[in-house]
C-alpha atoms as a PDB file:
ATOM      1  CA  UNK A   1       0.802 -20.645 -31.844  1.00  0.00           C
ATOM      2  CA  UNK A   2       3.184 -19.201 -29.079  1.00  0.00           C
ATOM      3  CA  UNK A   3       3.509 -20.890 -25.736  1.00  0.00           C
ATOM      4  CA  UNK A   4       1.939 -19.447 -23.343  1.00  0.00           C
ATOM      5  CA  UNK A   5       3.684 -17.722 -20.688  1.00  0.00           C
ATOM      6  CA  UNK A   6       4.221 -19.143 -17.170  1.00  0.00           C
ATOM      7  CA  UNK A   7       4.607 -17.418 -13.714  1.00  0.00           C
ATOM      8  CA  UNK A   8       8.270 -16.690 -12.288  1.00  0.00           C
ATOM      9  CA  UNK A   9       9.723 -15.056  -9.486  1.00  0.00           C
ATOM     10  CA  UNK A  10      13.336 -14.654  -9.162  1.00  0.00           C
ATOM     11  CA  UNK A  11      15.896 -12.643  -6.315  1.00  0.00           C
ATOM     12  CA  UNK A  12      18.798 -11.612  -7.977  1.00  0.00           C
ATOM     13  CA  UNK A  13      20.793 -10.820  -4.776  1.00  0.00           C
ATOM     14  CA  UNK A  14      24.106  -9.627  -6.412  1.00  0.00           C
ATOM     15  CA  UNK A  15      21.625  -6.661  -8.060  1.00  0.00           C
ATOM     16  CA  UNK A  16      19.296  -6.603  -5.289  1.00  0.00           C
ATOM     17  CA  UNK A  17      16.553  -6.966  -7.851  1.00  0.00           C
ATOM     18  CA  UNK A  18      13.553  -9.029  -7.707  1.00  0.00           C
ATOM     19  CA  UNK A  19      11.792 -10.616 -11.038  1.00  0.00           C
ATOM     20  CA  UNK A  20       7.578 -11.236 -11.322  1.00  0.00           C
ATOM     21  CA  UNK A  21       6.883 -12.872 -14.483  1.00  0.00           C
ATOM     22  CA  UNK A  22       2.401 -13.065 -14.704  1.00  0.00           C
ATOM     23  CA  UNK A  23       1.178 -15.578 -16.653  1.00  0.00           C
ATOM     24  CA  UNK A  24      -0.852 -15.714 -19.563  1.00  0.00           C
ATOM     25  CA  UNK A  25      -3.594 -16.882 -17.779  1.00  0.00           C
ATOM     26  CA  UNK A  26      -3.864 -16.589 -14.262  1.00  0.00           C
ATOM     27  CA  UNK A  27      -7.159 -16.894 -11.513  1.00  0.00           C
ATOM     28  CA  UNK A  28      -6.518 -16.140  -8.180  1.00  0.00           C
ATOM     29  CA  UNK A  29      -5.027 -19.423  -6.973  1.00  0.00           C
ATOM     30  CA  UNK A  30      -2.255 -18.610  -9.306  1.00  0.00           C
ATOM     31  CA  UNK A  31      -1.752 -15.303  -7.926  1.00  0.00           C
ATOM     32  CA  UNK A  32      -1.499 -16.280  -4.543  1.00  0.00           C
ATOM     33  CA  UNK A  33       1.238 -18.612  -5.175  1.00  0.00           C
ATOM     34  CA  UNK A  34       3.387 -15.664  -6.573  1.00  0.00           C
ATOM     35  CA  UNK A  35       2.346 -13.886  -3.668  1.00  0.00           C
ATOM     36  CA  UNK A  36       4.117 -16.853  -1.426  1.00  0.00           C
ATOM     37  CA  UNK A  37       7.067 -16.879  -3.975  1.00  0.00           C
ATOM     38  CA  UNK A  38       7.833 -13.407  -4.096  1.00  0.00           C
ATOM     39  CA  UNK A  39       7.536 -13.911  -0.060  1.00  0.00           C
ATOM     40  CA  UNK A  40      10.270 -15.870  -0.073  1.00  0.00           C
ATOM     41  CA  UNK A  41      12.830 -14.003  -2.904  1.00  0.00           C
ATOM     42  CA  UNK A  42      12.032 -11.020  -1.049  1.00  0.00           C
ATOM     43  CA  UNK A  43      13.379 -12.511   2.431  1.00  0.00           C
ATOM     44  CA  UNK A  44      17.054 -12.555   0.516  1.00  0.00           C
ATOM     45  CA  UNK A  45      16.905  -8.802  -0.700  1.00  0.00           C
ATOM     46  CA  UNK A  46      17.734  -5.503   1.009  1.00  0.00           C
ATOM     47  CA  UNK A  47      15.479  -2.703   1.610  1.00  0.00           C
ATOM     48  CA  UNK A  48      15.233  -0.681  -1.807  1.00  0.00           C
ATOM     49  CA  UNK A  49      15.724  -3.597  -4.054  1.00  0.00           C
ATOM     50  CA  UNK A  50      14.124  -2.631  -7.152  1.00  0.00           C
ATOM     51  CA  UNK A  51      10.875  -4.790  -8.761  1.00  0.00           C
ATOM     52  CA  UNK A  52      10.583  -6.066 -12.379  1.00  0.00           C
ATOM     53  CA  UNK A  53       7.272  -7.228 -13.484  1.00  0.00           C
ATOM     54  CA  UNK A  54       6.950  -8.935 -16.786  1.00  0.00           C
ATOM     55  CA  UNK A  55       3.121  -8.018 -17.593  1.00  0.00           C
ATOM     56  CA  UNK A  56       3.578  -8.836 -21.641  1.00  0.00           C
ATOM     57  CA  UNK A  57       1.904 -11.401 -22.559  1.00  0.00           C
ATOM     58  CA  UNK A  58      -0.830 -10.694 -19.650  1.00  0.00           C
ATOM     59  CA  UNK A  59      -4.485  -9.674 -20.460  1.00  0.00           C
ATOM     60  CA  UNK A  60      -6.975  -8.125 -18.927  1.00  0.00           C
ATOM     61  CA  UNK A  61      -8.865 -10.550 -18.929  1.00  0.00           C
ATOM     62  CA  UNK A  62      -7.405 -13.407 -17.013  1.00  0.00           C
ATOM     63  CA  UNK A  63      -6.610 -10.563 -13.822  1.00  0.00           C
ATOM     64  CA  UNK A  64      -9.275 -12.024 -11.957  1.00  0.00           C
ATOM     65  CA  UNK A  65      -7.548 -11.733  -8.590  1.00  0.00           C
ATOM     66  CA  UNK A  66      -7.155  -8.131  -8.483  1.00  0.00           C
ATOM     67  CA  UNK A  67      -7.382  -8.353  -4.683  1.00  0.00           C
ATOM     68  CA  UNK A  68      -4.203 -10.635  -4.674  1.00  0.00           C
ATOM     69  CA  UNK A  69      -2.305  -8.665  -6.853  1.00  0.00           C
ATOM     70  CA  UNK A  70      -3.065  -5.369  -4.812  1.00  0.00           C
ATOM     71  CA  UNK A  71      -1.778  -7.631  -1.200  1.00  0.00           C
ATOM     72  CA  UNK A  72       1.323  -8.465  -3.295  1.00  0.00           C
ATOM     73  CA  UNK A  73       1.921  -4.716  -3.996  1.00  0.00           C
ATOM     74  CA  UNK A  74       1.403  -3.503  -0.603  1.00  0.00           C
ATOM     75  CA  UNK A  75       3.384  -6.267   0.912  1.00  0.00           C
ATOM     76  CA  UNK A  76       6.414  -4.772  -1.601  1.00  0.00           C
ATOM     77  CA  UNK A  77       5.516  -1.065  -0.067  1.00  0.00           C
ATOM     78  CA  UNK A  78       6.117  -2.609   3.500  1.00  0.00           C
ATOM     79  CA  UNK A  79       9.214  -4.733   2.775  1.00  0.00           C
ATOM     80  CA  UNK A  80      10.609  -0.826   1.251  1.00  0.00           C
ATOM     81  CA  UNK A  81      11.357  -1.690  -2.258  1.00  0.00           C
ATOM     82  CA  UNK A  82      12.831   0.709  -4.896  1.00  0.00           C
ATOM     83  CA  UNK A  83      12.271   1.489  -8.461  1.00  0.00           C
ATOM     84  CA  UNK A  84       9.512  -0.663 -10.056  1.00  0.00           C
ATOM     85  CA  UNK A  85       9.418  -1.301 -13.574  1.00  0.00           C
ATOM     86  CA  UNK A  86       6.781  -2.984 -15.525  1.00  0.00           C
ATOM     87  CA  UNK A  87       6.790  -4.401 -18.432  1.00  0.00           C
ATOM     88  CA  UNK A  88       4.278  -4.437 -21.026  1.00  0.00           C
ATOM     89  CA  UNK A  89       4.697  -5.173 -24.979  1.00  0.00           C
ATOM     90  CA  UNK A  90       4.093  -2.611 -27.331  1.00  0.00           C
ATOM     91  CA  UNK A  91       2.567   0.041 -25.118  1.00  0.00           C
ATOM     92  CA  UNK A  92      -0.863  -1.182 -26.504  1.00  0.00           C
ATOM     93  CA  UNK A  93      -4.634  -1.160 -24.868  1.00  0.00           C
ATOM     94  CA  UNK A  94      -3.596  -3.243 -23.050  1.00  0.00           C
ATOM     95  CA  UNK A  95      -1.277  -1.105 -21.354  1.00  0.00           C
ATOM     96  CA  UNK A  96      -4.064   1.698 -20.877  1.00  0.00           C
ATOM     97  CA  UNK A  97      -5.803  -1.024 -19.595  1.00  0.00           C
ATOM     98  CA  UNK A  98      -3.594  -1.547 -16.613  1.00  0.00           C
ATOM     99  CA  UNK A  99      -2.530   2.210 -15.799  1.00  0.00           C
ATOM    100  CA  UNK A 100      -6.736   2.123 -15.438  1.00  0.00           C
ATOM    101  CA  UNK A 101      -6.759  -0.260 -13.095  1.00  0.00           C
ATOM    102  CA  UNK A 102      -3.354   0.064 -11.369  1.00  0.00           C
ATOM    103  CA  UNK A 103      -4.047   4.002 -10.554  1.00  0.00           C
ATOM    104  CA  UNK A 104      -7.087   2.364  -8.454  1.00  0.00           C
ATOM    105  CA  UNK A 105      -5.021   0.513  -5.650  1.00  0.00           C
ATOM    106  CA  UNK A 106      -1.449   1.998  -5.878  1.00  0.00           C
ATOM    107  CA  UNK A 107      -0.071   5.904  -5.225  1.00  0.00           C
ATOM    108  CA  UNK A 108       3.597   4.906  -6.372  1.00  0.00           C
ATOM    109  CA  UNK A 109       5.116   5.758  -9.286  1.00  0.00           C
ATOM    110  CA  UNK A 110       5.996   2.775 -11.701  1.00  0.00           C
ATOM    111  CA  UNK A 111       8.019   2.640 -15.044  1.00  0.00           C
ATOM    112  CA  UNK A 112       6.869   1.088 -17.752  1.00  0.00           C
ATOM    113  CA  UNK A 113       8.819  -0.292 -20.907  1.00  0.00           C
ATOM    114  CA  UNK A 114       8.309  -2.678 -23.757  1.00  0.00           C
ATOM    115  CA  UNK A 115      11.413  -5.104 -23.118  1.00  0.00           C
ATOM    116  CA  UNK A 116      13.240  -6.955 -20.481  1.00  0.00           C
ATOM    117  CA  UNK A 117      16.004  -5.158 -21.897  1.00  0.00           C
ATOM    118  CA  UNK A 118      14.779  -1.627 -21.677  1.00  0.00           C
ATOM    119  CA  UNK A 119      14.041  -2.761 -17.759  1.00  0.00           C
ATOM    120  CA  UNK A 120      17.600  -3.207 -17.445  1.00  0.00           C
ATOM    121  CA  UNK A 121      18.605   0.021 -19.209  1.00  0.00           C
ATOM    122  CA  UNK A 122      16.326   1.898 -16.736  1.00  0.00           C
ATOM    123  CA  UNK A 123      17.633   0.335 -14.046  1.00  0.00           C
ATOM    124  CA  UNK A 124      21.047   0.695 -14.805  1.00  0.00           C
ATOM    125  CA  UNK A 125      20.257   4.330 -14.448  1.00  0.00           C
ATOM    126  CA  UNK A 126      21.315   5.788 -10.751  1.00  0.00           C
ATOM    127  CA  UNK A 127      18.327   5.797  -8.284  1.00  0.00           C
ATOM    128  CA  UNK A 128      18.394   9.640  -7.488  1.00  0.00           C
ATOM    129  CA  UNK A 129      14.890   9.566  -5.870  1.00  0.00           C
ATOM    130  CA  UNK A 130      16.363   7.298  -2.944  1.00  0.00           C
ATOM    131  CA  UNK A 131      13.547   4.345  -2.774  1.00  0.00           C
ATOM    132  CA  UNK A 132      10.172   4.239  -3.941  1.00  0.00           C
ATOM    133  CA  UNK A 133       8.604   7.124  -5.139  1.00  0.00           C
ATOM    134  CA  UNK A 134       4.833   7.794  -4.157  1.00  0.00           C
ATOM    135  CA  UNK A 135       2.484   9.772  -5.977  1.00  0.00           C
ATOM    136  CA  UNK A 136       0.387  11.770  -3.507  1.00  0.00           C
ATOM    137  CA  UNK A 137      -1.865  14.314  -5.095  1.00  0.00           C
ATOM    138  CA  UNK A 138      -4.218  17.459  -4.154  1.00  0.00           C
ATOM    139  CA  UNK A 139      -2.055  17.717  -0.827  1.00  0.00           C
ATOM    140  CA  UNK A 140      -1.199  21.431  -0.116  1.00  0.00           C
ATOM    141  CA  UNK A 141       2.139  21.875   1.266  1.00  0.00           C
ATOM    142  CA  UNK A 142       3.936  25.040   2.996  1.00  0.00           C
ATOM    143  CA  UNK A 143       7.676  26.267   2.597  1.00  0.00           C
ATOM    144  CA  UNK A 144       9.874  29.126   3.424  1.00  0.00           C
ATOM    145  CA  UNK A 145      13.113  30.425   3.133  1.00  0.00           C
ATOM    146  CA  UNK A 146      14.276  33.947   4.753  1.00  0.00           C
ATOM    147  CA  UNK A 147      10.794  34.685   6.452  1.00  0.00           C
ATOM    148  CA  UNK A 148       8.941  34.243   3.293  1.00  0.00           C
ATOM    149  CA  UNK A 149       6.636  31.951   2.577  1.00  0.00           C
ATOM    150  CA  UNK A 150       5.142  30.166  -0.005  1.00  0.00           C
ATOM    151  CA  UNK A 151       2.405  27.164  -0.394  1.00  0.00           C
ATOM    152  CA  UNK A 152       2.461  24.851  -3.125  1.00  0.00           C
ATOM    153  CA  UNK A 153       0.888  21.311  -4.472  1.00  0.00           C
ATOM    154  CA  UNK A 154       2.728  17.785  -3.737  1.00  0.00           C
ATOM    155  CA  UNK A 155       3.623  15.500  -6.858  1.00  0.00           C
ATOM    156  CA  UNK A 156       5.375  12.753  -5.244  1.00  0.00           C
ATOM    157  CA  UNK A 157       7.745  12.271  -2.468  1.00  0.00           C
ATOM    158  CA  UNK A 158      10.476   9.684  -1.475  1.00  0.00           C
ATOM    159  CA  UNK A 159      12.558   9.463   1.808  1.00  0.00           C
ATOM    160  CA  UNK A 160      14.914  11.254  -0.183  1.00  0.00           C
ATOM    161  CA  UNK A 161      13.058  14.261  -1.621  1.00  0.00           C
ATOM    162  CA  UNK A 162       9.503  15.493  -3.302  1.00  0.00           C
ATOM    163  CA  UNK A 163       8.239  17.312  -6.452  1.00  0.00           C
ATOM    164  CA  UNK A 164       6.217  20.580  -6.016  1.00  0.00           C
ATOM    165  CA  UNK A 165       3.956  22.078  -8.247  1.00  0.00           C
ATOM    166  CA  UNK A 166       1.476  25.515  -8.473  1.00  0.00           C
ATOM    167  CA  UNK A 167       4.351  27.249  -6.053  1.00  0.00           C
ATOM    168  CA  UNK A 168       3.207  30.437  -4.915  1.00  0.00           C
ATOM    169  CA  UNK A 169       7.001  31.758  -3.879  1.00  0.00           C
ATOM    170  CA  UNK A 170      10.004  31.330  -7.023  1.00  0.00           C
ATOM    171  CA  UNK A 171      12.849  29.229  -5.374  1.00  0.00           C
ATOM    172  CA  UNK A 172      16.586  29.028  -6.947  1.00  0.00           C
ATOM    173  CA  UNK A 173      18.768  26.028  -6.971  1.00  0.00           C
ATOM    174  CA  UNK A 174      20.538  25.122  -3.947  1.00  0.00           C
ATOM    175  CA  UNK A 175      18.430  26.953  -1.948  1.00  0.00           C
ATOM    176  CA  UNK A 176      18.015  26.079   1.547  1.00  0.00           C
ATOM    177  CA  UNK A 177      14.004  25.880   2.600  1.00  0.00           C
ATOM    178  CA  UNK A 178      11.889  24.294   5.643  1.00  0.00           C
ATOM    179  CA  UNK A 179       9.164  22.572   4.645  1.00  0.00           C
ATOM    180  CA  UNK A 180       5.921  21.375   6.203  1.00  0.00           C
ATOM    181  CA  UNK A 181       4.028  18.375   4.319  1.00  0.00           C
ATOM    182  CA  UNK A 182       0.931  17.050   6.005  1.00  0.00           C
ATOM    183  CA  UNK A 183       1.020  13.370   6.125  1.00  0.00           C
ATOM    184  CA  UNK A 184      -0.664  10.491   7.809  1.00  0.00           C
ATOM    185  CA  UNK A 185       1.699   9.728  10.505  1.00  0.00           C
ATOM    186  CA  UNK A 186      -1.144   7.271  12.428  1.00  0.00           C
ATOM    187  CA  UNK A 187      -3.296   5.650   9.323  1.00  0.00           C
ATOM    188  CA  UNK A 188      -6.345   7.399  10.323  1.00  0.00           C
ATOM    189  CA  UNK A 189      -4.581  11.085  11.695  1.00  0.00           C
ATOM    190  CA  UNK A 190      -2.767  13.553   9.273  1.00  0.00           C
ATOM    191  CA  UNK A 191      -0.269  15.449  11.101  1.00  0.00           C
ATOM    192  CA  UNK A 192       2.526  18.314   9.869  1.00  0.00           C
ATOM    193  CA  UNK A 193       5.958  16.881   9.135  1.00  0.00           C
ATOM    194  CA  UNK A 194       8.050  19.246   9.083  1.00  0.00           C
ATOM    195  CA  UNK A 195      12.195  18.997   7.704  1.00  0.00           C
ATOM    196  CA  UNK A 196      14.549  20.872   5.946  1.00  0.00           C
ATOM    197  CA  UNK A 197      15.633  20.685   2.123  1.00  0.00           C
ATOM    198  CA  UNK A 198      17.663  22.133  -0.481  1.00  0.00           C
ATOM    199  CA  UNK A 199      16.235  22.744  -4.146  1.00  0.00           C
ATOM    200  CA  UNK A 200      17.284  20.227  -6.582  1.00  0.00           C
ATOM    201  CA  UNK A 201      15.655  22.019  -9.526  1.00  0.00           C
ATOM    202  CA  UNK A 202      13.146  24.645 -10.366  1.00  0.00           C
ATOM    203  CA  UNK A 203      11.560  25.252 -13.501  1.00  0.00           C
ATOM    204  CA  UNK A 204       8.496  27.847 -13.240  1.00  0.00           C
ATOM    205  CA  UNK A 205       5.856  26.987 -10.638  1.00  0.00           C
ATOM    206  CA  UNK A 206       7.236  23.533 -10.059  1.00  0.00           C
ATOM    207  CA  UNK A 207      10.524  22.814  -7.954  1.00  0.00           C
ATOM    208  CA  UNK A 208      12.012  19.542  -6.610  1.00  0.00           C
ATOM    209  CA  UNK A 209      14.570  19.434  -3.194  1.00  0.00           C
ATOM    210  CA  UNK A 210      16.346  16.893  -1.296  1.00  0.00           C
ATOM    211  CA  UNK A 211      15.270  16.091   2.483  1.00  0.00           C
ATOM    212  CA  UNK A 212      18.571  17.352   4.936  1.00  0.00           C
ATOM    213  CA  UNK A 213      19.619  16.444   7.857  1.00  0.00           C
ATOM    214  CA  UNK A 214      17.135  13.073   8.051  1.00  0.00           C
ATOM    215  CA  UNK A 215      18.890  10.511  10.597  1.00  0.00           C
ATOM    216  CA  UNK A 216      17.979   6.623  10.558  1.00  0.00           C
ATOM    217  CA  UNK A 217      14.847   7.195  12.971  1.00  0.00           C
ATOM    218  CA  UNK A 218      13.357   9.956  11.188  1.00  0.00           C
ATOM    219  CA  UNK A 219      13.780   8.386   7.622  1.00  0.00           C
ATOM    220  CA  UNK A 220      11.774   5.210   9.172  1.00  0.00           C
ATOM    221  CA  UNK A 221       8.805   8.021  10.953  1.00  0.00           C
ATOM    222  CA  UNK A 222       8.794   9.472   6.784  1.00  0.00           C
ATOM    223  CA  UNK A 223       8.636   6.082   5.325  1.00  0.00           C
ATOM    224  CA  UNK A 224       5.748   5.107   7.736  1.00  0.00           C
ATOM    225  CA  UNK A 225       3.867   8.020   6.716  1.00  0.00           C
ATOM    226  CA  UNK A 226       4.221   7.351   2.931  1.00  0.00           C
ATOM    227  CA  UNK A 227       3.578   3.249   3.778  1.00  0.00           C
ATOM    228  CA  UNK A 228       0.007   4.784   5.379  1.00  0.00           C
ATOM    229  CA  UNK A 229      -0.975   6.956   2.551  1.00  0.00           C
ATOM    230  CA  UNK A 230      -0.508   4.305   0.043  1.00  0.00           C
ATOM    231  CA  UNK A 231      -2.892   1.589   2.259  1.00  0.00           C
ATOM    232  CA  UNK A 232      -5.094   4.509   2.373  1.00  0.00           C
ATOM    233  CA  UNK A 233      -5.203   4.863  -1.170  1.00  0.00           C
ATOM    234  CA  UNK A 234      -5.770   1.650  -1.926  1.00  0.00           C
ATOM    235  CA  UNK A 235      -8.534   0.882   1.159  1.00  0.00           C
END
């Protein structure tokens, strides 16, 4: 019979990279000490560190602190970390199991792999998107470039850039555009936020740009925006 897997939570601070190993079995008590170690790890890592989380040999059934893990997750929002990969062996039910569950308390946008060692490979990738990447759907947003105008729905958004889809005005690459994306800017108020961008890529009704122009103090306004619409979605 295999051993049963215990909980970890390691900083690597050369990588800026923090580890969450769940357990086998795991109640709430459990949880909340990784919740007070990743506390800790996290106090020795820079904003954007990216998030491992070693879900493989973790069922279903023994996440009966769903609560816990969703004030561990939103605790990682606030602290600004980066990519977040998840691992979960063999892509099975029980992965559909937890993108179920998951989608109901979180609005970023994880990875998930089958090894430690595909984590890595991802991760060795370059971060393009800039920090974490939140998934905020059914939220029109406007554009133009030249006097025209065009509307279109948001796929995600970073501090560093967003994904459009259902565009209403063609865009080419390296175009310059303004852009206006309603966000909550107060937890319970959503306001226009309004910046400029250049087009990454386009590819029919669906476009991606980079934010311009975005000093220190606005990038902090942006990230409290996306930090509200994620407590919102998971309220």
């Amino acid at each position: 019979m295999a051993e049963k897997q215990k909980s970890k939570v390691k900083a690597d601070i050369k990588r800026n990279r923090l580890y969450i190993t769940l357990p086998s079995t795991a109640n709430k008590l459990e949880l909340e000490k990784i919740y007070t170690e990743v506390r800790f790890c996290v106090a020795d890592l820079k904003p954007s560190f990216d998030v491992v989380t070693d879900l493989s040999q973790c069922t279903i059934g023994h996440l009966n602190g769903l609560s816990v893990l969703r004030k561990i997750m939103d605790y990682l929002v606030v602290k600004e970390m980066g990519r977040v990969v998840r691992i979960v062996e063999g892509m099975s039910i029980t992965f559909k199991q937890l993108l179920g569950i998951a989608s109901k308390f979180q609005c970023y946008k994880p990875i998930y792999v089958s090894s430690l060692e595909e984590a890595e490979k991802e991760l060795a990738q370059p971060n393009t998107s800039r920090g974490l990447r939140f998934q905020i759907h059914h939220r029109q947003i406007e554009y133009s470039i030249d006097q025209e105008k065009g509307t279109g729905s948001l796929v995600d958004i970073s501090i560093g850039g967003c994904t459009v889809q259902e565009a209403t005005l063609a865009l080419s690459t390296d175009a310059e555009i303004s852009m206006t994306i309603p966000l909550y800017q107060e937890q319970d108020t959503l306001s226009p936020f309004t910046l400029k961008a250049t087009v990454a890529w386009e590819q029919g009704d669906r476009f991606a740009v980079q934010f311009l122009d975005l000093d220190e103090n606005r990038e902090a306004q942006l990230y409290k925006c996306l930090v509200n619409e994620g407590r919102l979605a998971i309220a």
